[in-house]
PDB file of N, CA and C in Angstrom:
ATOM      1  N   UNK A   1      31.424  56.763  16.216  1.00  0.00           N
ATOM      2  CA  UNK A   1      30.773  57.153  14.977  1.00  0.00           C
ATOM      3  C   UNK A   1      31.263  58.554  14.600  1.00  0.00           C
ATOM      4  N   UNK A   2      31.556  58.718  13.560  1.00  0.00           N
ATOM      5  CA  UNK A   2      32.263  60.146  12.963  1.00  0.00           C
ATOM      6  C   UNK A   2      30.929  61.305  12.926  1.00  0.00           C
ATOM      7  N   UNK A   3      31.378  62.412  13.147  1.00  0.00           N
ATOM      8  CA  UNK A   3      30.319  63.821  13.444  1.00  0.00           C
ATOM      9  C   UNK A   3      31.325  64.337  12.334  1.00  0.00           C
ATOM     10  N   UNK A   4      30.120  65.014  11.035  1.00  0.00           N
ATOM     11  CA  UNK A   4      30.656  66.192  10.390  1.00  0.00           C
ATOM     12  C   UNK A   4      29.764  67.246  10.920  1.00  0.00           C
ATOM     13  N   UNK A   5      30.479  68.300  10.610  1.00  0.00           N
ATOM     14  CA  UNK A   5      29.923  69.702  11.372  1.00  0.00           C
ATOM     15  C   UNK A   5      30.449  70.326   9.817  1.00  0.00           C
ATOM     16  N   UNK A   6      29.095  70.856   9.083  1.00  0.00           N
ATOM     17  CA  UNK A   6      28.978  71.545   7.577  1.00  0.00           C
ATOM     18  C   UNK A   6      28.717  73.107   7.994  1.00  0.00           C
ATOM     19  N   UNK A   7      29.550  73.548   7.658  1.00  0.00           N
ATOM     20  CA  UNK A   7      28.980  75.431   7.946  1.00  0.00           C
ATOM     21  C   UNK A   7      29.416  75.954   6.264  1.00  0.00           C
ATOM     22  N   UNK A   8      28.550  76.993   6.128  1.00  0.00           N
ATOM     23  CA  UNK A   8      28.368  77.735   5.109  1.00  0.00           C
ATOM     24  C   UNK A   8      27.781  76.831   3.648  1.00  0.00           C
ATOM     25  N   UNK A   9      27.176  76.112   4.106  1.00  0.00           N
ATOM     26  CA  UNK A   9      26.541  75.594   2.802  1.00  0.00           C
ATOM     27  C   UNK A   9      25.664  76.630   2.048  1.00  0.00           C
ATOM     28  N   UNK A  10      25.552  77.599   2.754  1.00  0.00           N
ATOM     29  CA  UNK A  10      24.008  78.317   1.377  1.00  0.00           C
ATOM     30  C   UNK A  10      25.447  78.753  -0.053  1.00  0.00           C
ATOM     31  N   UNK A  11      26.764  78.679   0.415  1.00  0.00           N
ATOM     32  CA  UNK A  11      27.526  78.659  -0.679  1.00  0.00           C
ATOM     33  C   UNK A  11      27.142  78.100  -2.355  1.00  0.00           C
ATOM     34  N   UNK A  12      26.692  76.983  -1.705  1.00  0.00           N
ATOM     35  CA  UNK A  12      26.201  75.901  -2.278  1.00  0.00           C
ATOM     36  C   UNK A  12      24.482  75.759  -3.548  1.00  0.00           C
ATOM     37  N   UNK A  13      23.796  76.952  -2.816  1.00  0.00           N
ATOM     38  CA  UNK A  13      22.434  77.334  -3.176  1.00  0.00           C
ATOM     39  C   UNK A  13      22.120  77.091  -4.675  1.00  0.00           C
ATOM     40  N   UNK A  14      22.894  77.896  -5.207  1.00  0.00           N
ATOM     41  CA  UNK A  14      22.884  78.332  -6.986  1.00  0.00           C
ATOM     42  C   UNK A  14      23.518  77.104  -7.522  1.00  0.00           C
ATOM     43  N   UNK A  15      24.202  76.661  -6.820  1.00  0.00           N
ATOM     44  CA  UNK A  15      25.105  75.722  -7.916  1.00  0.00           C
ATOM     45  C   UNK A  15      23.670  74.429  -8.196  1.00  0.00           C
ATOM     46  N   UNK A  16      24.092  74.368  -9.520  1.00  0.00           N
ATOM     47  CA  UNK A  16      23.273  73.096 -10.726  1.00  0.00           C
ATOM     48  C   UNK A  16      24.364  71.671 -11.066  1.00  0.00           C
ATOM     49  N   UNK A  17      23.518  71.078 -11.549  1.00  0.00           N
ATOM     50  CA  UNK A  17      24.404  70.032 -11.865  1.00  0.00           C
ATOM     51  C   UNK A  17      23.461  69.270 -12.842  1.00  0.00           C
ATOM     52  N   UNK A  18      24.525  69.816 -14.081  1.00  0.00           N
ATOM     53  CA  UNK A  18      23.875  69.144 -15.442  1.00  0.00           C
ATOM     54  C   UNK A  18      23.605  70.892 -15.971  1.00  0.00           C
ATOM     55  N   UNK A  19      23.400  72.080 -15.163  1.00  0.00           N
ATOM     56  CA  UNK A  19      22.500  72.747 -15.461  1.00  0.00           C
ATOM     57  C   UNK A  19      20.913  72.746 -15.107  1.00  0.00           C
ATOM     58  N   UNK A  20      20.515  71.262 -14.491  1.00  0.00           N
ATOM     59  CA  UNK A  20      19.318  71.593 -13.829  1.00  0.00           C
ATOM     60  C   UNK A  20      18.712  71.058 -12.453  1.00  0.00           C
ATOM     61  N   UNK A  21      19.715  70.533 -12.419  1.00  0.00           N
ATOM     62  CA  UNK A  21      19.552  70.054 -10.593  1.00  0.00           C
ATOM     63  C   UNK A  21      20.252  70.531 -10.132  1.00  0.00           C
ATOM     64  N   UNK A  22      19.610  70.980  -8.850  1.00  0.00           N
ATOM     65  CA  UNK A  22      20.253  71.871  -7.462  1.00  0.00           C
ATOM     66  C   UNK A  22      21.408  70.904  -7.031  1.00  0.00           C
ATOM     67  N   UNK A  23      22.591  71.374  -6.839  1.00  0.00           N
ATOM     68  CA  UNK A  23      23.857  70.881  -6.030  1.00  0.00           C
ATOM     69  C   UNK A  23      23.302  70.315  -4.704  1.00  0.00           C
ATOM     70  N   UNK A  24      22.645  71.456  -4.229  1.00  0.00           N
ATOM     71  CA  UNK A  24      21.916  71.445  -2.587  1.00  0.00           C
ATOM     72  C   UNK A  24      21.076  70.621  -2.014  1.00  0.00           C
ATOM     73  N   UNK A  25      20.231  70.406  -3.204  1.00  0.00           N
ATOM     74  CA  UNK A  25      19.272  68.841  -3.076  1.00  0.00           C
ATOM     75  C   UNK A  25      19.586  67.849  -2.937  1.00  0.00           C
ATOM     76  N   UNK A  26      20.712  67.481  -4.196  1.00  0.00           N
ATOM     77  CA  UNK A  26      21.290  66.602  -3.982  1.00  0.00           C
ATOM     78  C   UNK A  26      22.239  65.770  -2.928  1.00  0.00           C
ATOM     79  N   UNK A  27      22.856  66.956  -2.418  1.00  0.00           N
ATOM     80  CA  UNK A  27      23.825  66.892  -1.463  1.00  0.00           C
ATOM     81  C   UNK A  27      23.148  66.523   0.023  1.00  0.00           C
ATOM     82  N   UNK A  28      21.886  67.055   0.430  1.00  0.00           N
ATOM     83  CA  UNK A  28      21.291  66.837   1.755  1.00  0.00           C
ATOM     84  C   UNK A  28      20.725  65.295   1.312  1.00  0.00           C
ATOM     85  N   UNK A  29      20.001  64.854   0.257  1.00  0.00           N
ATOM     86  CA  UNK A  29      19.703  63.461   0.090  1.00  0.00           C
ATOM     87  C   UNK A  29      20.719  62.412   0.548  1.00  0.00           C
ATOM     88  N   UNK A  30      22.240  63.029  -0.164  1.00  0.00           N
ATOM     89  CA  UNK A  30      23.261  62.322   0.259  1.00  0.00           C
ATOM     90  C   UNK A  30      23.369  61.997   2.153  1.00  0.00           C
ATOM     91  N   UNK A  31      23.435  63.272   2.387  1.00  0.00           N
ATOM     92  CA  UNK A  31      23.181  63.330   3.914  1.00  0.00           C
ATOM     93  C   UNK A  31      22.497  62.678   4.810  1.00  0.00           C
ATOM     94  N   UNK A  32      21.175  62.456   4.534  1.00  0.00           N
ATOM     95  CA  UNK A  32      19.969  61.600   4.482  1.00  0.00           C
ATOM     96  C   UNK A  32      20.464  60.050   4.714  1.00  0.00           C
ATOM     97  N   UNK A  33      20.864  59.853   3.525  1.00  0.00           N
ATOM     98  CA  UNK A  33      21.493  58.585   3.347  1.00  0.00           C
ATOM     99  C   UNK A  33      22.054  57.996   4.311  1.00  0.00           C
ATOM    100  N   UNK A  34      23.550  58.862   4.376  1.00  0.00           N
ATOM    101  CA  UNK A  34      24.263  58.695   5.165  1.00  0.00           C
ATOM    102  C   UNK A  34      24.086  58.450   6.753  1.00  0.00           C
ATOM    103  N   UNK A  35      23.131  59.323   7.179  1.00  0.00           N
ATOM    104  CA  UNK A  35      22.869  59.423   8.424  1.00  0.00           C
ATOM    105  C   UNK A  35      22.000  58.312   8.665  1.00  0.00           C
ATOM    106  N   UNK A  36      20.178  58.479   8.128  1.00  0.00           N
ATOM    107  CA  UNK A  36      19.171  57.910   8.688  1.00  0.00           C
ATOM    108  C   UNK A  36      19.110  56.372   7.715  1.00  0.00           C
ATOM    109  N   UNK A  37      20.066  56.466   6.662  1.00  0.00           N
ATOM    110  CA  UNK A  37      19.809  54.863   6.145  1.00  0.00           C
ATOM    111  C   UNK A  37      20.910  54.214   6.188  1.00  0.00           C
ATOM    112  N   UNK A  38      22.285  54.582   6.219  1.00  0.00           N
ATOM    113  CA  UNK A  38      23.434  53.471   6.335  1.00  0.00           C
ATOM    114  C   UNK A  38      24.061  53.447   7.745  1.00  0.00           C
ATOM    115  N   UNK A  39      23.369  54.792   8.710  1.00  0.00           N
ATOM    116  CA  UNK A  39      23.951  55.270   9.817  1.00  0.00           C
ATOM    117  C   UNK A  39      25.565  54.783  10.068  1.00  0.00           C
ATOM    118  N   UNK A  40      25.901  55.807   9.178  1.00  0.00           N
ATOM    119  CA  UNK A  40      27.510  55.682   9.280  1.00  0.00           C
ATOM    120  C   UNK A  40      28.175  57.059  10.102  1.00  0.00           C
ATOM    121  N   UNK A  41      27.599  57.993   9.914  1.00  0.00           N
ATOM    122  CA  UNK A  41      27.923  59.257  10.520  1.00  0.00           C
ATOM    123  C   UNK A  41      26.534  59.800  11.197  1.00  0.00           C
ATOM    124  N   UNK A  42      27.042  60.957  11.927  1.00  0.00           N
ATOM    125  CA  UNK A  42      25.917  62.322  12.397  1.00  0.00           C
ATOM    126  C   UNK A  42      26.452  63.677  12.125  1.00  0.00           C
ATOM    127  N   UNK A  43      25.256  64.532  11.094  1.00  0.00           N
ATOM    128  CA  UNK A  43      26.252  65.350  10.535  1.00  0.00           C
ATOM    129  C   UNK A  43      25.322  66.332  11.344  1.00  0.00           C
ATOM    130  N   UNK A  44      25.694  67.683  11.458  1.00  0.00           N
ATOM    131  CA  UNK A  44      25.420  68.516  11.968  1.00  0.00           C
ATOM    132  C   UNK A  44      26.003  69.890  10.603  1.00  0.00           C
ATOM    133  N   UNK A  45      24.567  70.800  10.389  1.00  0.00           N
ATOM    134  CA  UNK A  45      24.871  71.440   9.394  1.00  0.00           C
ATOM    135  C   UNK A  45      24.207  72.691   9.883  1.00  0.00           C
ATOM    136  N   UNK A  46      25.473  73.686   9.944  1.00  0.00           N
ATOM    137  CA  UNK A  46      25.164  75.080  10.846  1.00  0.00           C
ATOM    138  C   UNK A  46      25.535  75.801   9.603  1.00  0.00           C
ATOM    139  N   UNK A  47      24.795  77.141  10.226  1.00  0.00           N
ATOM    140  CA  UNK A  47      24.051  78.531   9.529  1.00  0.00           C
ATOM    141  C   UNK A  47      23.800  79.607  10.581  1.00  0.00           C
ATOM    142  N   UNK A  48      24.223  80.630   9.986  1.00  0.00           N
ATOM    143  CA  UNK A  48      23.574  81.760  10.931  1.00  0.00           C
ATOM    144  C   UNK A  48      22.463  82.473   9.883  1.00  0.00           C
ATOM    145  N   UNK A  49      22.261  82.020   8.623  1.00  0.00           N
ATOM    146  CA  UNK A  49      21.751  82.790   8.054  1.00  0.00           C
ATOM    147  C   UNK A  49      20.007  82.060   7.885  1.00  0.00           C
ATOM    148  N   UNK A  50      18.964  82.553   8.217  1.00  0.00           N
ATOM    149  CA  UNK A  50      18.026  81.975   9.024  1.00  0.00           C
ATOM    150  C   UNK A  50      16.851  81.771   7.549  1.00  0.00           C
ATOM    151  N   UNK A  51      17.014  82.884   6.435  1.00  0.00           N
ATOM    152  CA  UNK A  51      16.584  82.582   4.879  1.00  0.00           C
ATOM    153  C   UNK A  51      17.198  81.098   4.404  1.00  0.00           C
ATOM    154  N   UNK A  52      18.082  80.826   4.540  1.00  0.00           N
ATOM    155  CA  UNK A  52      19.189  79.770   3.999  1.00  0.00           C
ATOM    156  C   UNK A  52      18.373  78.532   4.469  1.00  0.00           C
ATOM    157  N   UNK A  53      18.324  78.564   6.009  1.00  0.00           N
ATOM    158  CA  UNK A  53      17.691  77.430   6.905  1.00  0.00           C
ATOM    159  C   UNK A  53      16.175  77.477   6.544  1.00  0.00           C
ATOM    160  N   UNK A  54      15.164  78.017   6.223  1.00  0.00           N
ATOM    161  CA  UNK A  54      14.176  78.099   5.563  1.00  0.00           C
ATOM    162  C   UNK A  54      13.766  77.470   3.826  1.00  0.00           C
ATOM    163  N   UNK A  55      15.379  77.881   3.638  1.00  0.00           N
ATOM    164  CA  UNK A  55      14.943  77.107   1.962  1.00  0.00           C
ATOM    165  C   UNK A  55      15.331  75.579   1.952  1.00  0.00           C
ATOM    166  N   UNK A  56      16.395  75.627   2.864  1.00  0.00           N
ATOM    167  CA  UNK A  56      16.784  73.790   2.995  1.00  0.00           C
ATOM    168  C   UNK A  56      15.729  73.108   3.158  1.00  0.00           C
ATOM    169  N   UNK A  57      15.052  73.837   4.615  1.00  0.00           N
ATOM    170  CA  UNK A  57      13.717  72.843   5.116  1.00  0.00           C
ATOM    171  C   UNK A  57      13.094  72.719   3.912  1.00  0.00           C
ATOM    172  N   UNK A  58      12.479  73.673   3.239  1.00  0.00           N
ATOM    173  CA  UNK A  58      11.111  73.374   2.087  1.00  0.00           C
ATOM    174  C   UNK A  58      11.988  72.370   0.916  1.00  0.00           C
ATOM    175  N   UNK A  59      13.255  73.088   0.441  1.00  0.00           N
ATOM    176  CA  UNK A  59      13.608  72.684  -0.551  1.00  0.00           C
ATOM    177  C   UNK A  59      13.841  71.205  -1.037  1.00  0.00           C
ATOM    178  N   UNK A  60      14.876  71.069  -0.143  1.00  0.00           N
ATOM    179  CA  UNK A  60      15.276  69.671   0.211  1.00  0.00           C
ATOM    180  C   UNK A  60      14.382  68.546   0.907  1.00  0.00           C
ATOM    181  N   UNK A  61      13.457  69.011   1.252  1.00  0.00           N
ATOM    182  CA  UNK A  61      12.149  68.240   2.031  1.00  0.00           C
ATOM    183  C   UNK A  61      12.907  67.396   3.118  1.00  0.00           C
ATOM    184  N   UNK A  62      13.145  67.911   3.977  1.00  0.00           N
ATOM    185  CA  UNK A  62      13.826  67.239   5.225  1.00  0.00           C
ATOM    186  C   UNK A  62      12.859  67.272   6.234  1.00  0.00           C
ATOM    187  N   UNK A  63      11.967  67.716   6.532  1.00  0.00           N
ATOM    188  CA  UNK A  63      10.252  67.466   7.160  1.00  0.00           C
ATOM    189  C   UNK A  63      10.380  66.263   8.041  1.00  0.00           C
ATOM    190  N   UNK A  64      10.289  65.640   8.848  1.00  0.00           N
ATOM    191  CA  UNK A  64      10.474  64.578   9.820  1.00  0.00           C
ATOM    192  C   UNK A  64      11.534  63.741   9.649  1.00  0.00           C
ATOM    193  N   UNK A  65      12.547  64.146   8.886  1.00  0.00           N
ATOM    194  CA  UNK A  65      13.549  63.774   8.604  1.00  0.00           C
ATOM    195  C   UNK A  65      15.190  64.255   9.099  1.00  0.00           C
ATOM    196  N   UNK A  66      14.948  65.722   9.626  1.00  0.00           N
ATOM    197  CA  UNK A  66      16.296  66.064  10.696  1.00  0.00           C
ATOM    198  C   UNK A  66      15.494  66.780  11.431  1.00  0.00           C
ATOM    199  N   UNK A  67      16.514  67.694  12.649  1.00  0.00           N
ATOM    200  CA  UNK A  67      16.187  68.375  14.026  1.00  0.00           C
ATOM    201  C   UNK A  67      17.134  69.774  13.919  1.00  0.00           C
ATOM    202  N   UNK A  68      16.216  70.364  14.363  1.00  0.00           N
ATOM    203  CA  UNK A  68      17.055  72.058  14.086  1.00  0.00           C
ATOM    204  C   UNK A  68      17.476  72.271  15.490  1.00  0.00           C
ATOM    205  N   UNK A  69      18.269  72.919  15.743  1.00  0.00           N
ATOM    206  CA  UNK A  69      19.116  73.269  17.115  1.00  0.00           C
ATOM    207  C   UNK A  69      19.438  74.546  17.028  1.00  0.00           C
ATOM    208  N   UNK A  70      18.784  75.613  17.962  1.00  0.00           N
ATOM    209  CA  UNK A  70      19.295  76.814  17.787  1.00  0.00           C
ATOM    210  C   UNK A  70      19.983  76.922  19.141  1.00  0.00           C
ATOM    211  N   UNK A  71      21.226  77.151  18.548  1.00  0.00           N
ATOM    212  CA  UNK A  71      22.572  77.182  19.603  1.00  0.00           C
ATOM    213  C   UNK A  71      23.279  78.776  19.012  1.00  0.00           C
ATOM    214  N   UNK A  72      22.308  79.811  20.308  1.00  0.00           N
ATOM    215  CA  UNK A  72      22.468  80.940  20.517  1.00  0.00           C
ATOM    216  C   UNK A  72      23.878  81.586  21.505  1.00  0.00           C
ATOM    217  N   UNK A  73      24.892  81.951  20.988  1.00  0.00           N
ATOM    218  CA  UNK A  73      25.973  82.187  22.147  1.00  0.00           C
ATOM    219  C   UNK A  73      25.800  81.442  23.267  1.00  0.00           C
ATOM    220  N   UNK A  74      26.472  80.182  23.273  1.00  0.00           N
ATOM    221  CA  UNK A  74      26.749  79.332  24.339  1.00  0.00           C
ATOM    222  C   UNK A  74      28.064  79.628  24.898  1.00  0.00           C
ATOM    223  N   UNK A  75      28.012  78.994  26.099  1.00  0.00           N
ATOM    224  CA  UNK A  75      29.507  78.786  26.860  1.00  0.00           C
ATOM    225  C   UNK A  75      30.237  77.574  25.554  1.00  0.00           C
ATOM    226  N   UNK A  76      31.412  77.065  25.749  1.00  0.00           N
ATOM    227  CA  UNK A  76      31.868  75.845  25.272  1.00  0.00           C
ATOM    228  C   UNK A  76      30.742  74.551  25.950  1.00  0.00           C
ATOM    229  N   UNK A  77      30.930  74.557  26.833  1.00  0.00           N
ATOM    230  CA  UNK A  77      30.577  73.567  27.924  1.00  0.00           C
ATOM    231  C   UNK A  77      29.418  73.510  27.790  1.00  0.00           C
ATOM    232  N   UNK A  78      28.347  74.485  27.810  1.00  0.00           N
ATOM    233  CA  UNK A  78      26.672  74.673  27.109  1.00  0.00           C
ATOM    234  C   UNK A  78      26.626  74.025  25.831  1.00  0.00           C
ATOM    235  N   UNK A  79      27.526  73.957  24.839  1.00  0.00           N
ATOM    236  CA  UNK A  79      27.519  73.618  23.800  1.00  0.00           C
ATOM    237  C   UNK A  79      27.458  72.140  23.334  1.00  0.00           C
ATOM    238  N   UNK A  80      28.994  71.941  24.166  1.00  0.00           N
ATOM    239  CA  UNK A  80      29.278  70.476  24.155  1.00  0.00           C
ATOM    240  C   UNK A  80      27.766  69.718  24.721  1.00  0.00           C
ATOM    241  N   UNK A  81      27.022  69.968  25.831  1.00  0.00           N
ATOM    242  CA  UNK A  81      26.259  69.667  26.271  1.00  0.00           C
ATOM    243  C   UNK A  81      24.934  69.035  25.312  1.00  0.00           C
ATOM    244  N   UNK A  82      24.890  70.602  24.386  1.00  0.00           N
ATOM    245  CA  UNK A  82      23.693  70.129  23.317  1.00  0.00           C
ATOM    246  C   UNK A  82      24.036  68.877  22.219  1.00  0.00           C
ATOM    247  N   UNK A  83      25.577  69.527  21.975  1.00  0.00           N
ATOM    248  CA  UNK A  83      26.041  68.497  20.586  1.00  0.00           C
ATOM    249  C   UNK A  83      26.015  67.044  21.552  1.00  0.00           C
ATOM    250  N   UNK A  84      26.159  66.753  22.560  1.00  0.00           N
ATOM    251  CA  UNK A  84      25.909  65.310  23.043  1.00  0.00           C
ATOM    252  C   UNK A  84      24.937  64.890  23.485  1.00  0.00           C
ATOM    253  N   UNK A  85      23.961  65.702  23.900  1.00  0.00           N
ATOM    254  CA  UNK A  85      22.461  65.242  24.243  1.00  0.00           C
ATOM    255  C   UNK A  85      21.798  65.105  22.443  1.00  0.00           C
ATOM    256  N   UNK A  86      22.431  65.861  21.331  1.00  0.00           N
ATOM    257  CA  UNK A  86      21.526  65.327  20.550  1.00  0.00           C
ATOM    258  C   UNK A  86      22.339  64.388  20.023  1.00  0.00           C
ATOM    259  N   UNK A  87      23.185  63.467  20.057  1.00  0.00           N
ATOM    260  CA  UNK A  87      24.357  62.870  19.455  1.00  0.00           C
ATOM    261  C   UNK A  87      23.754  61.452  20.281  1.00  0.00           C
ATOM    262  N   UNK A  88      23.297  61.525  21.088  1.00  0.00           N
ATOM    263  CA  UNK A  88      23.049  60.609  22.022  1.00  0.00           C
ATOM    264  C   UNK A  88      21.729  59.827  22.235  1.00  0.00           C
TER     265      UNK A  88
END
């Protein structure tokens, strides 16, 4: 099964579409989709910026719907560890 790994999405924050829908909303619904209803992929969507990860949760209403992973300076091998225990 294919793993995307998304970094720097708060890029993404401001942008509209039409002028009045959030880019960002839209885009995690897509995600949604993808993952918990056609389960075609597992995406994994990193941030260091901890405001950013605060507005996704409320914004996008992802609420029992994904899992946050705080992966604080790991080894490689610590890492790999998490990305496959939650992959798994």
């Amino acid at each position: 099964m294919p793993v995307f790994i998304l970094d720097e999405l708060q890029m993404l924050k401001d942008i509209s579409l039409n002028g009045n829908r959030p880019l960002l909303k839209s885009f995690f619904q897509f995600l949604v989709a993808l993952t918990k209803v056609e389960h075609l992929a597992h995406v994994f969507c990193v941030s260091s910026d901890s405001l950013f990860i605060e507005y996704v949760y409320s914004a996008t209403e992802l609420e029992g719907r994904a899992k946050y992973i705080l992966v604080d300076d790991f080894e490689k091998k610590e890492a790999l560890e998490v990305l496959y225990r939650k992959i798994v």
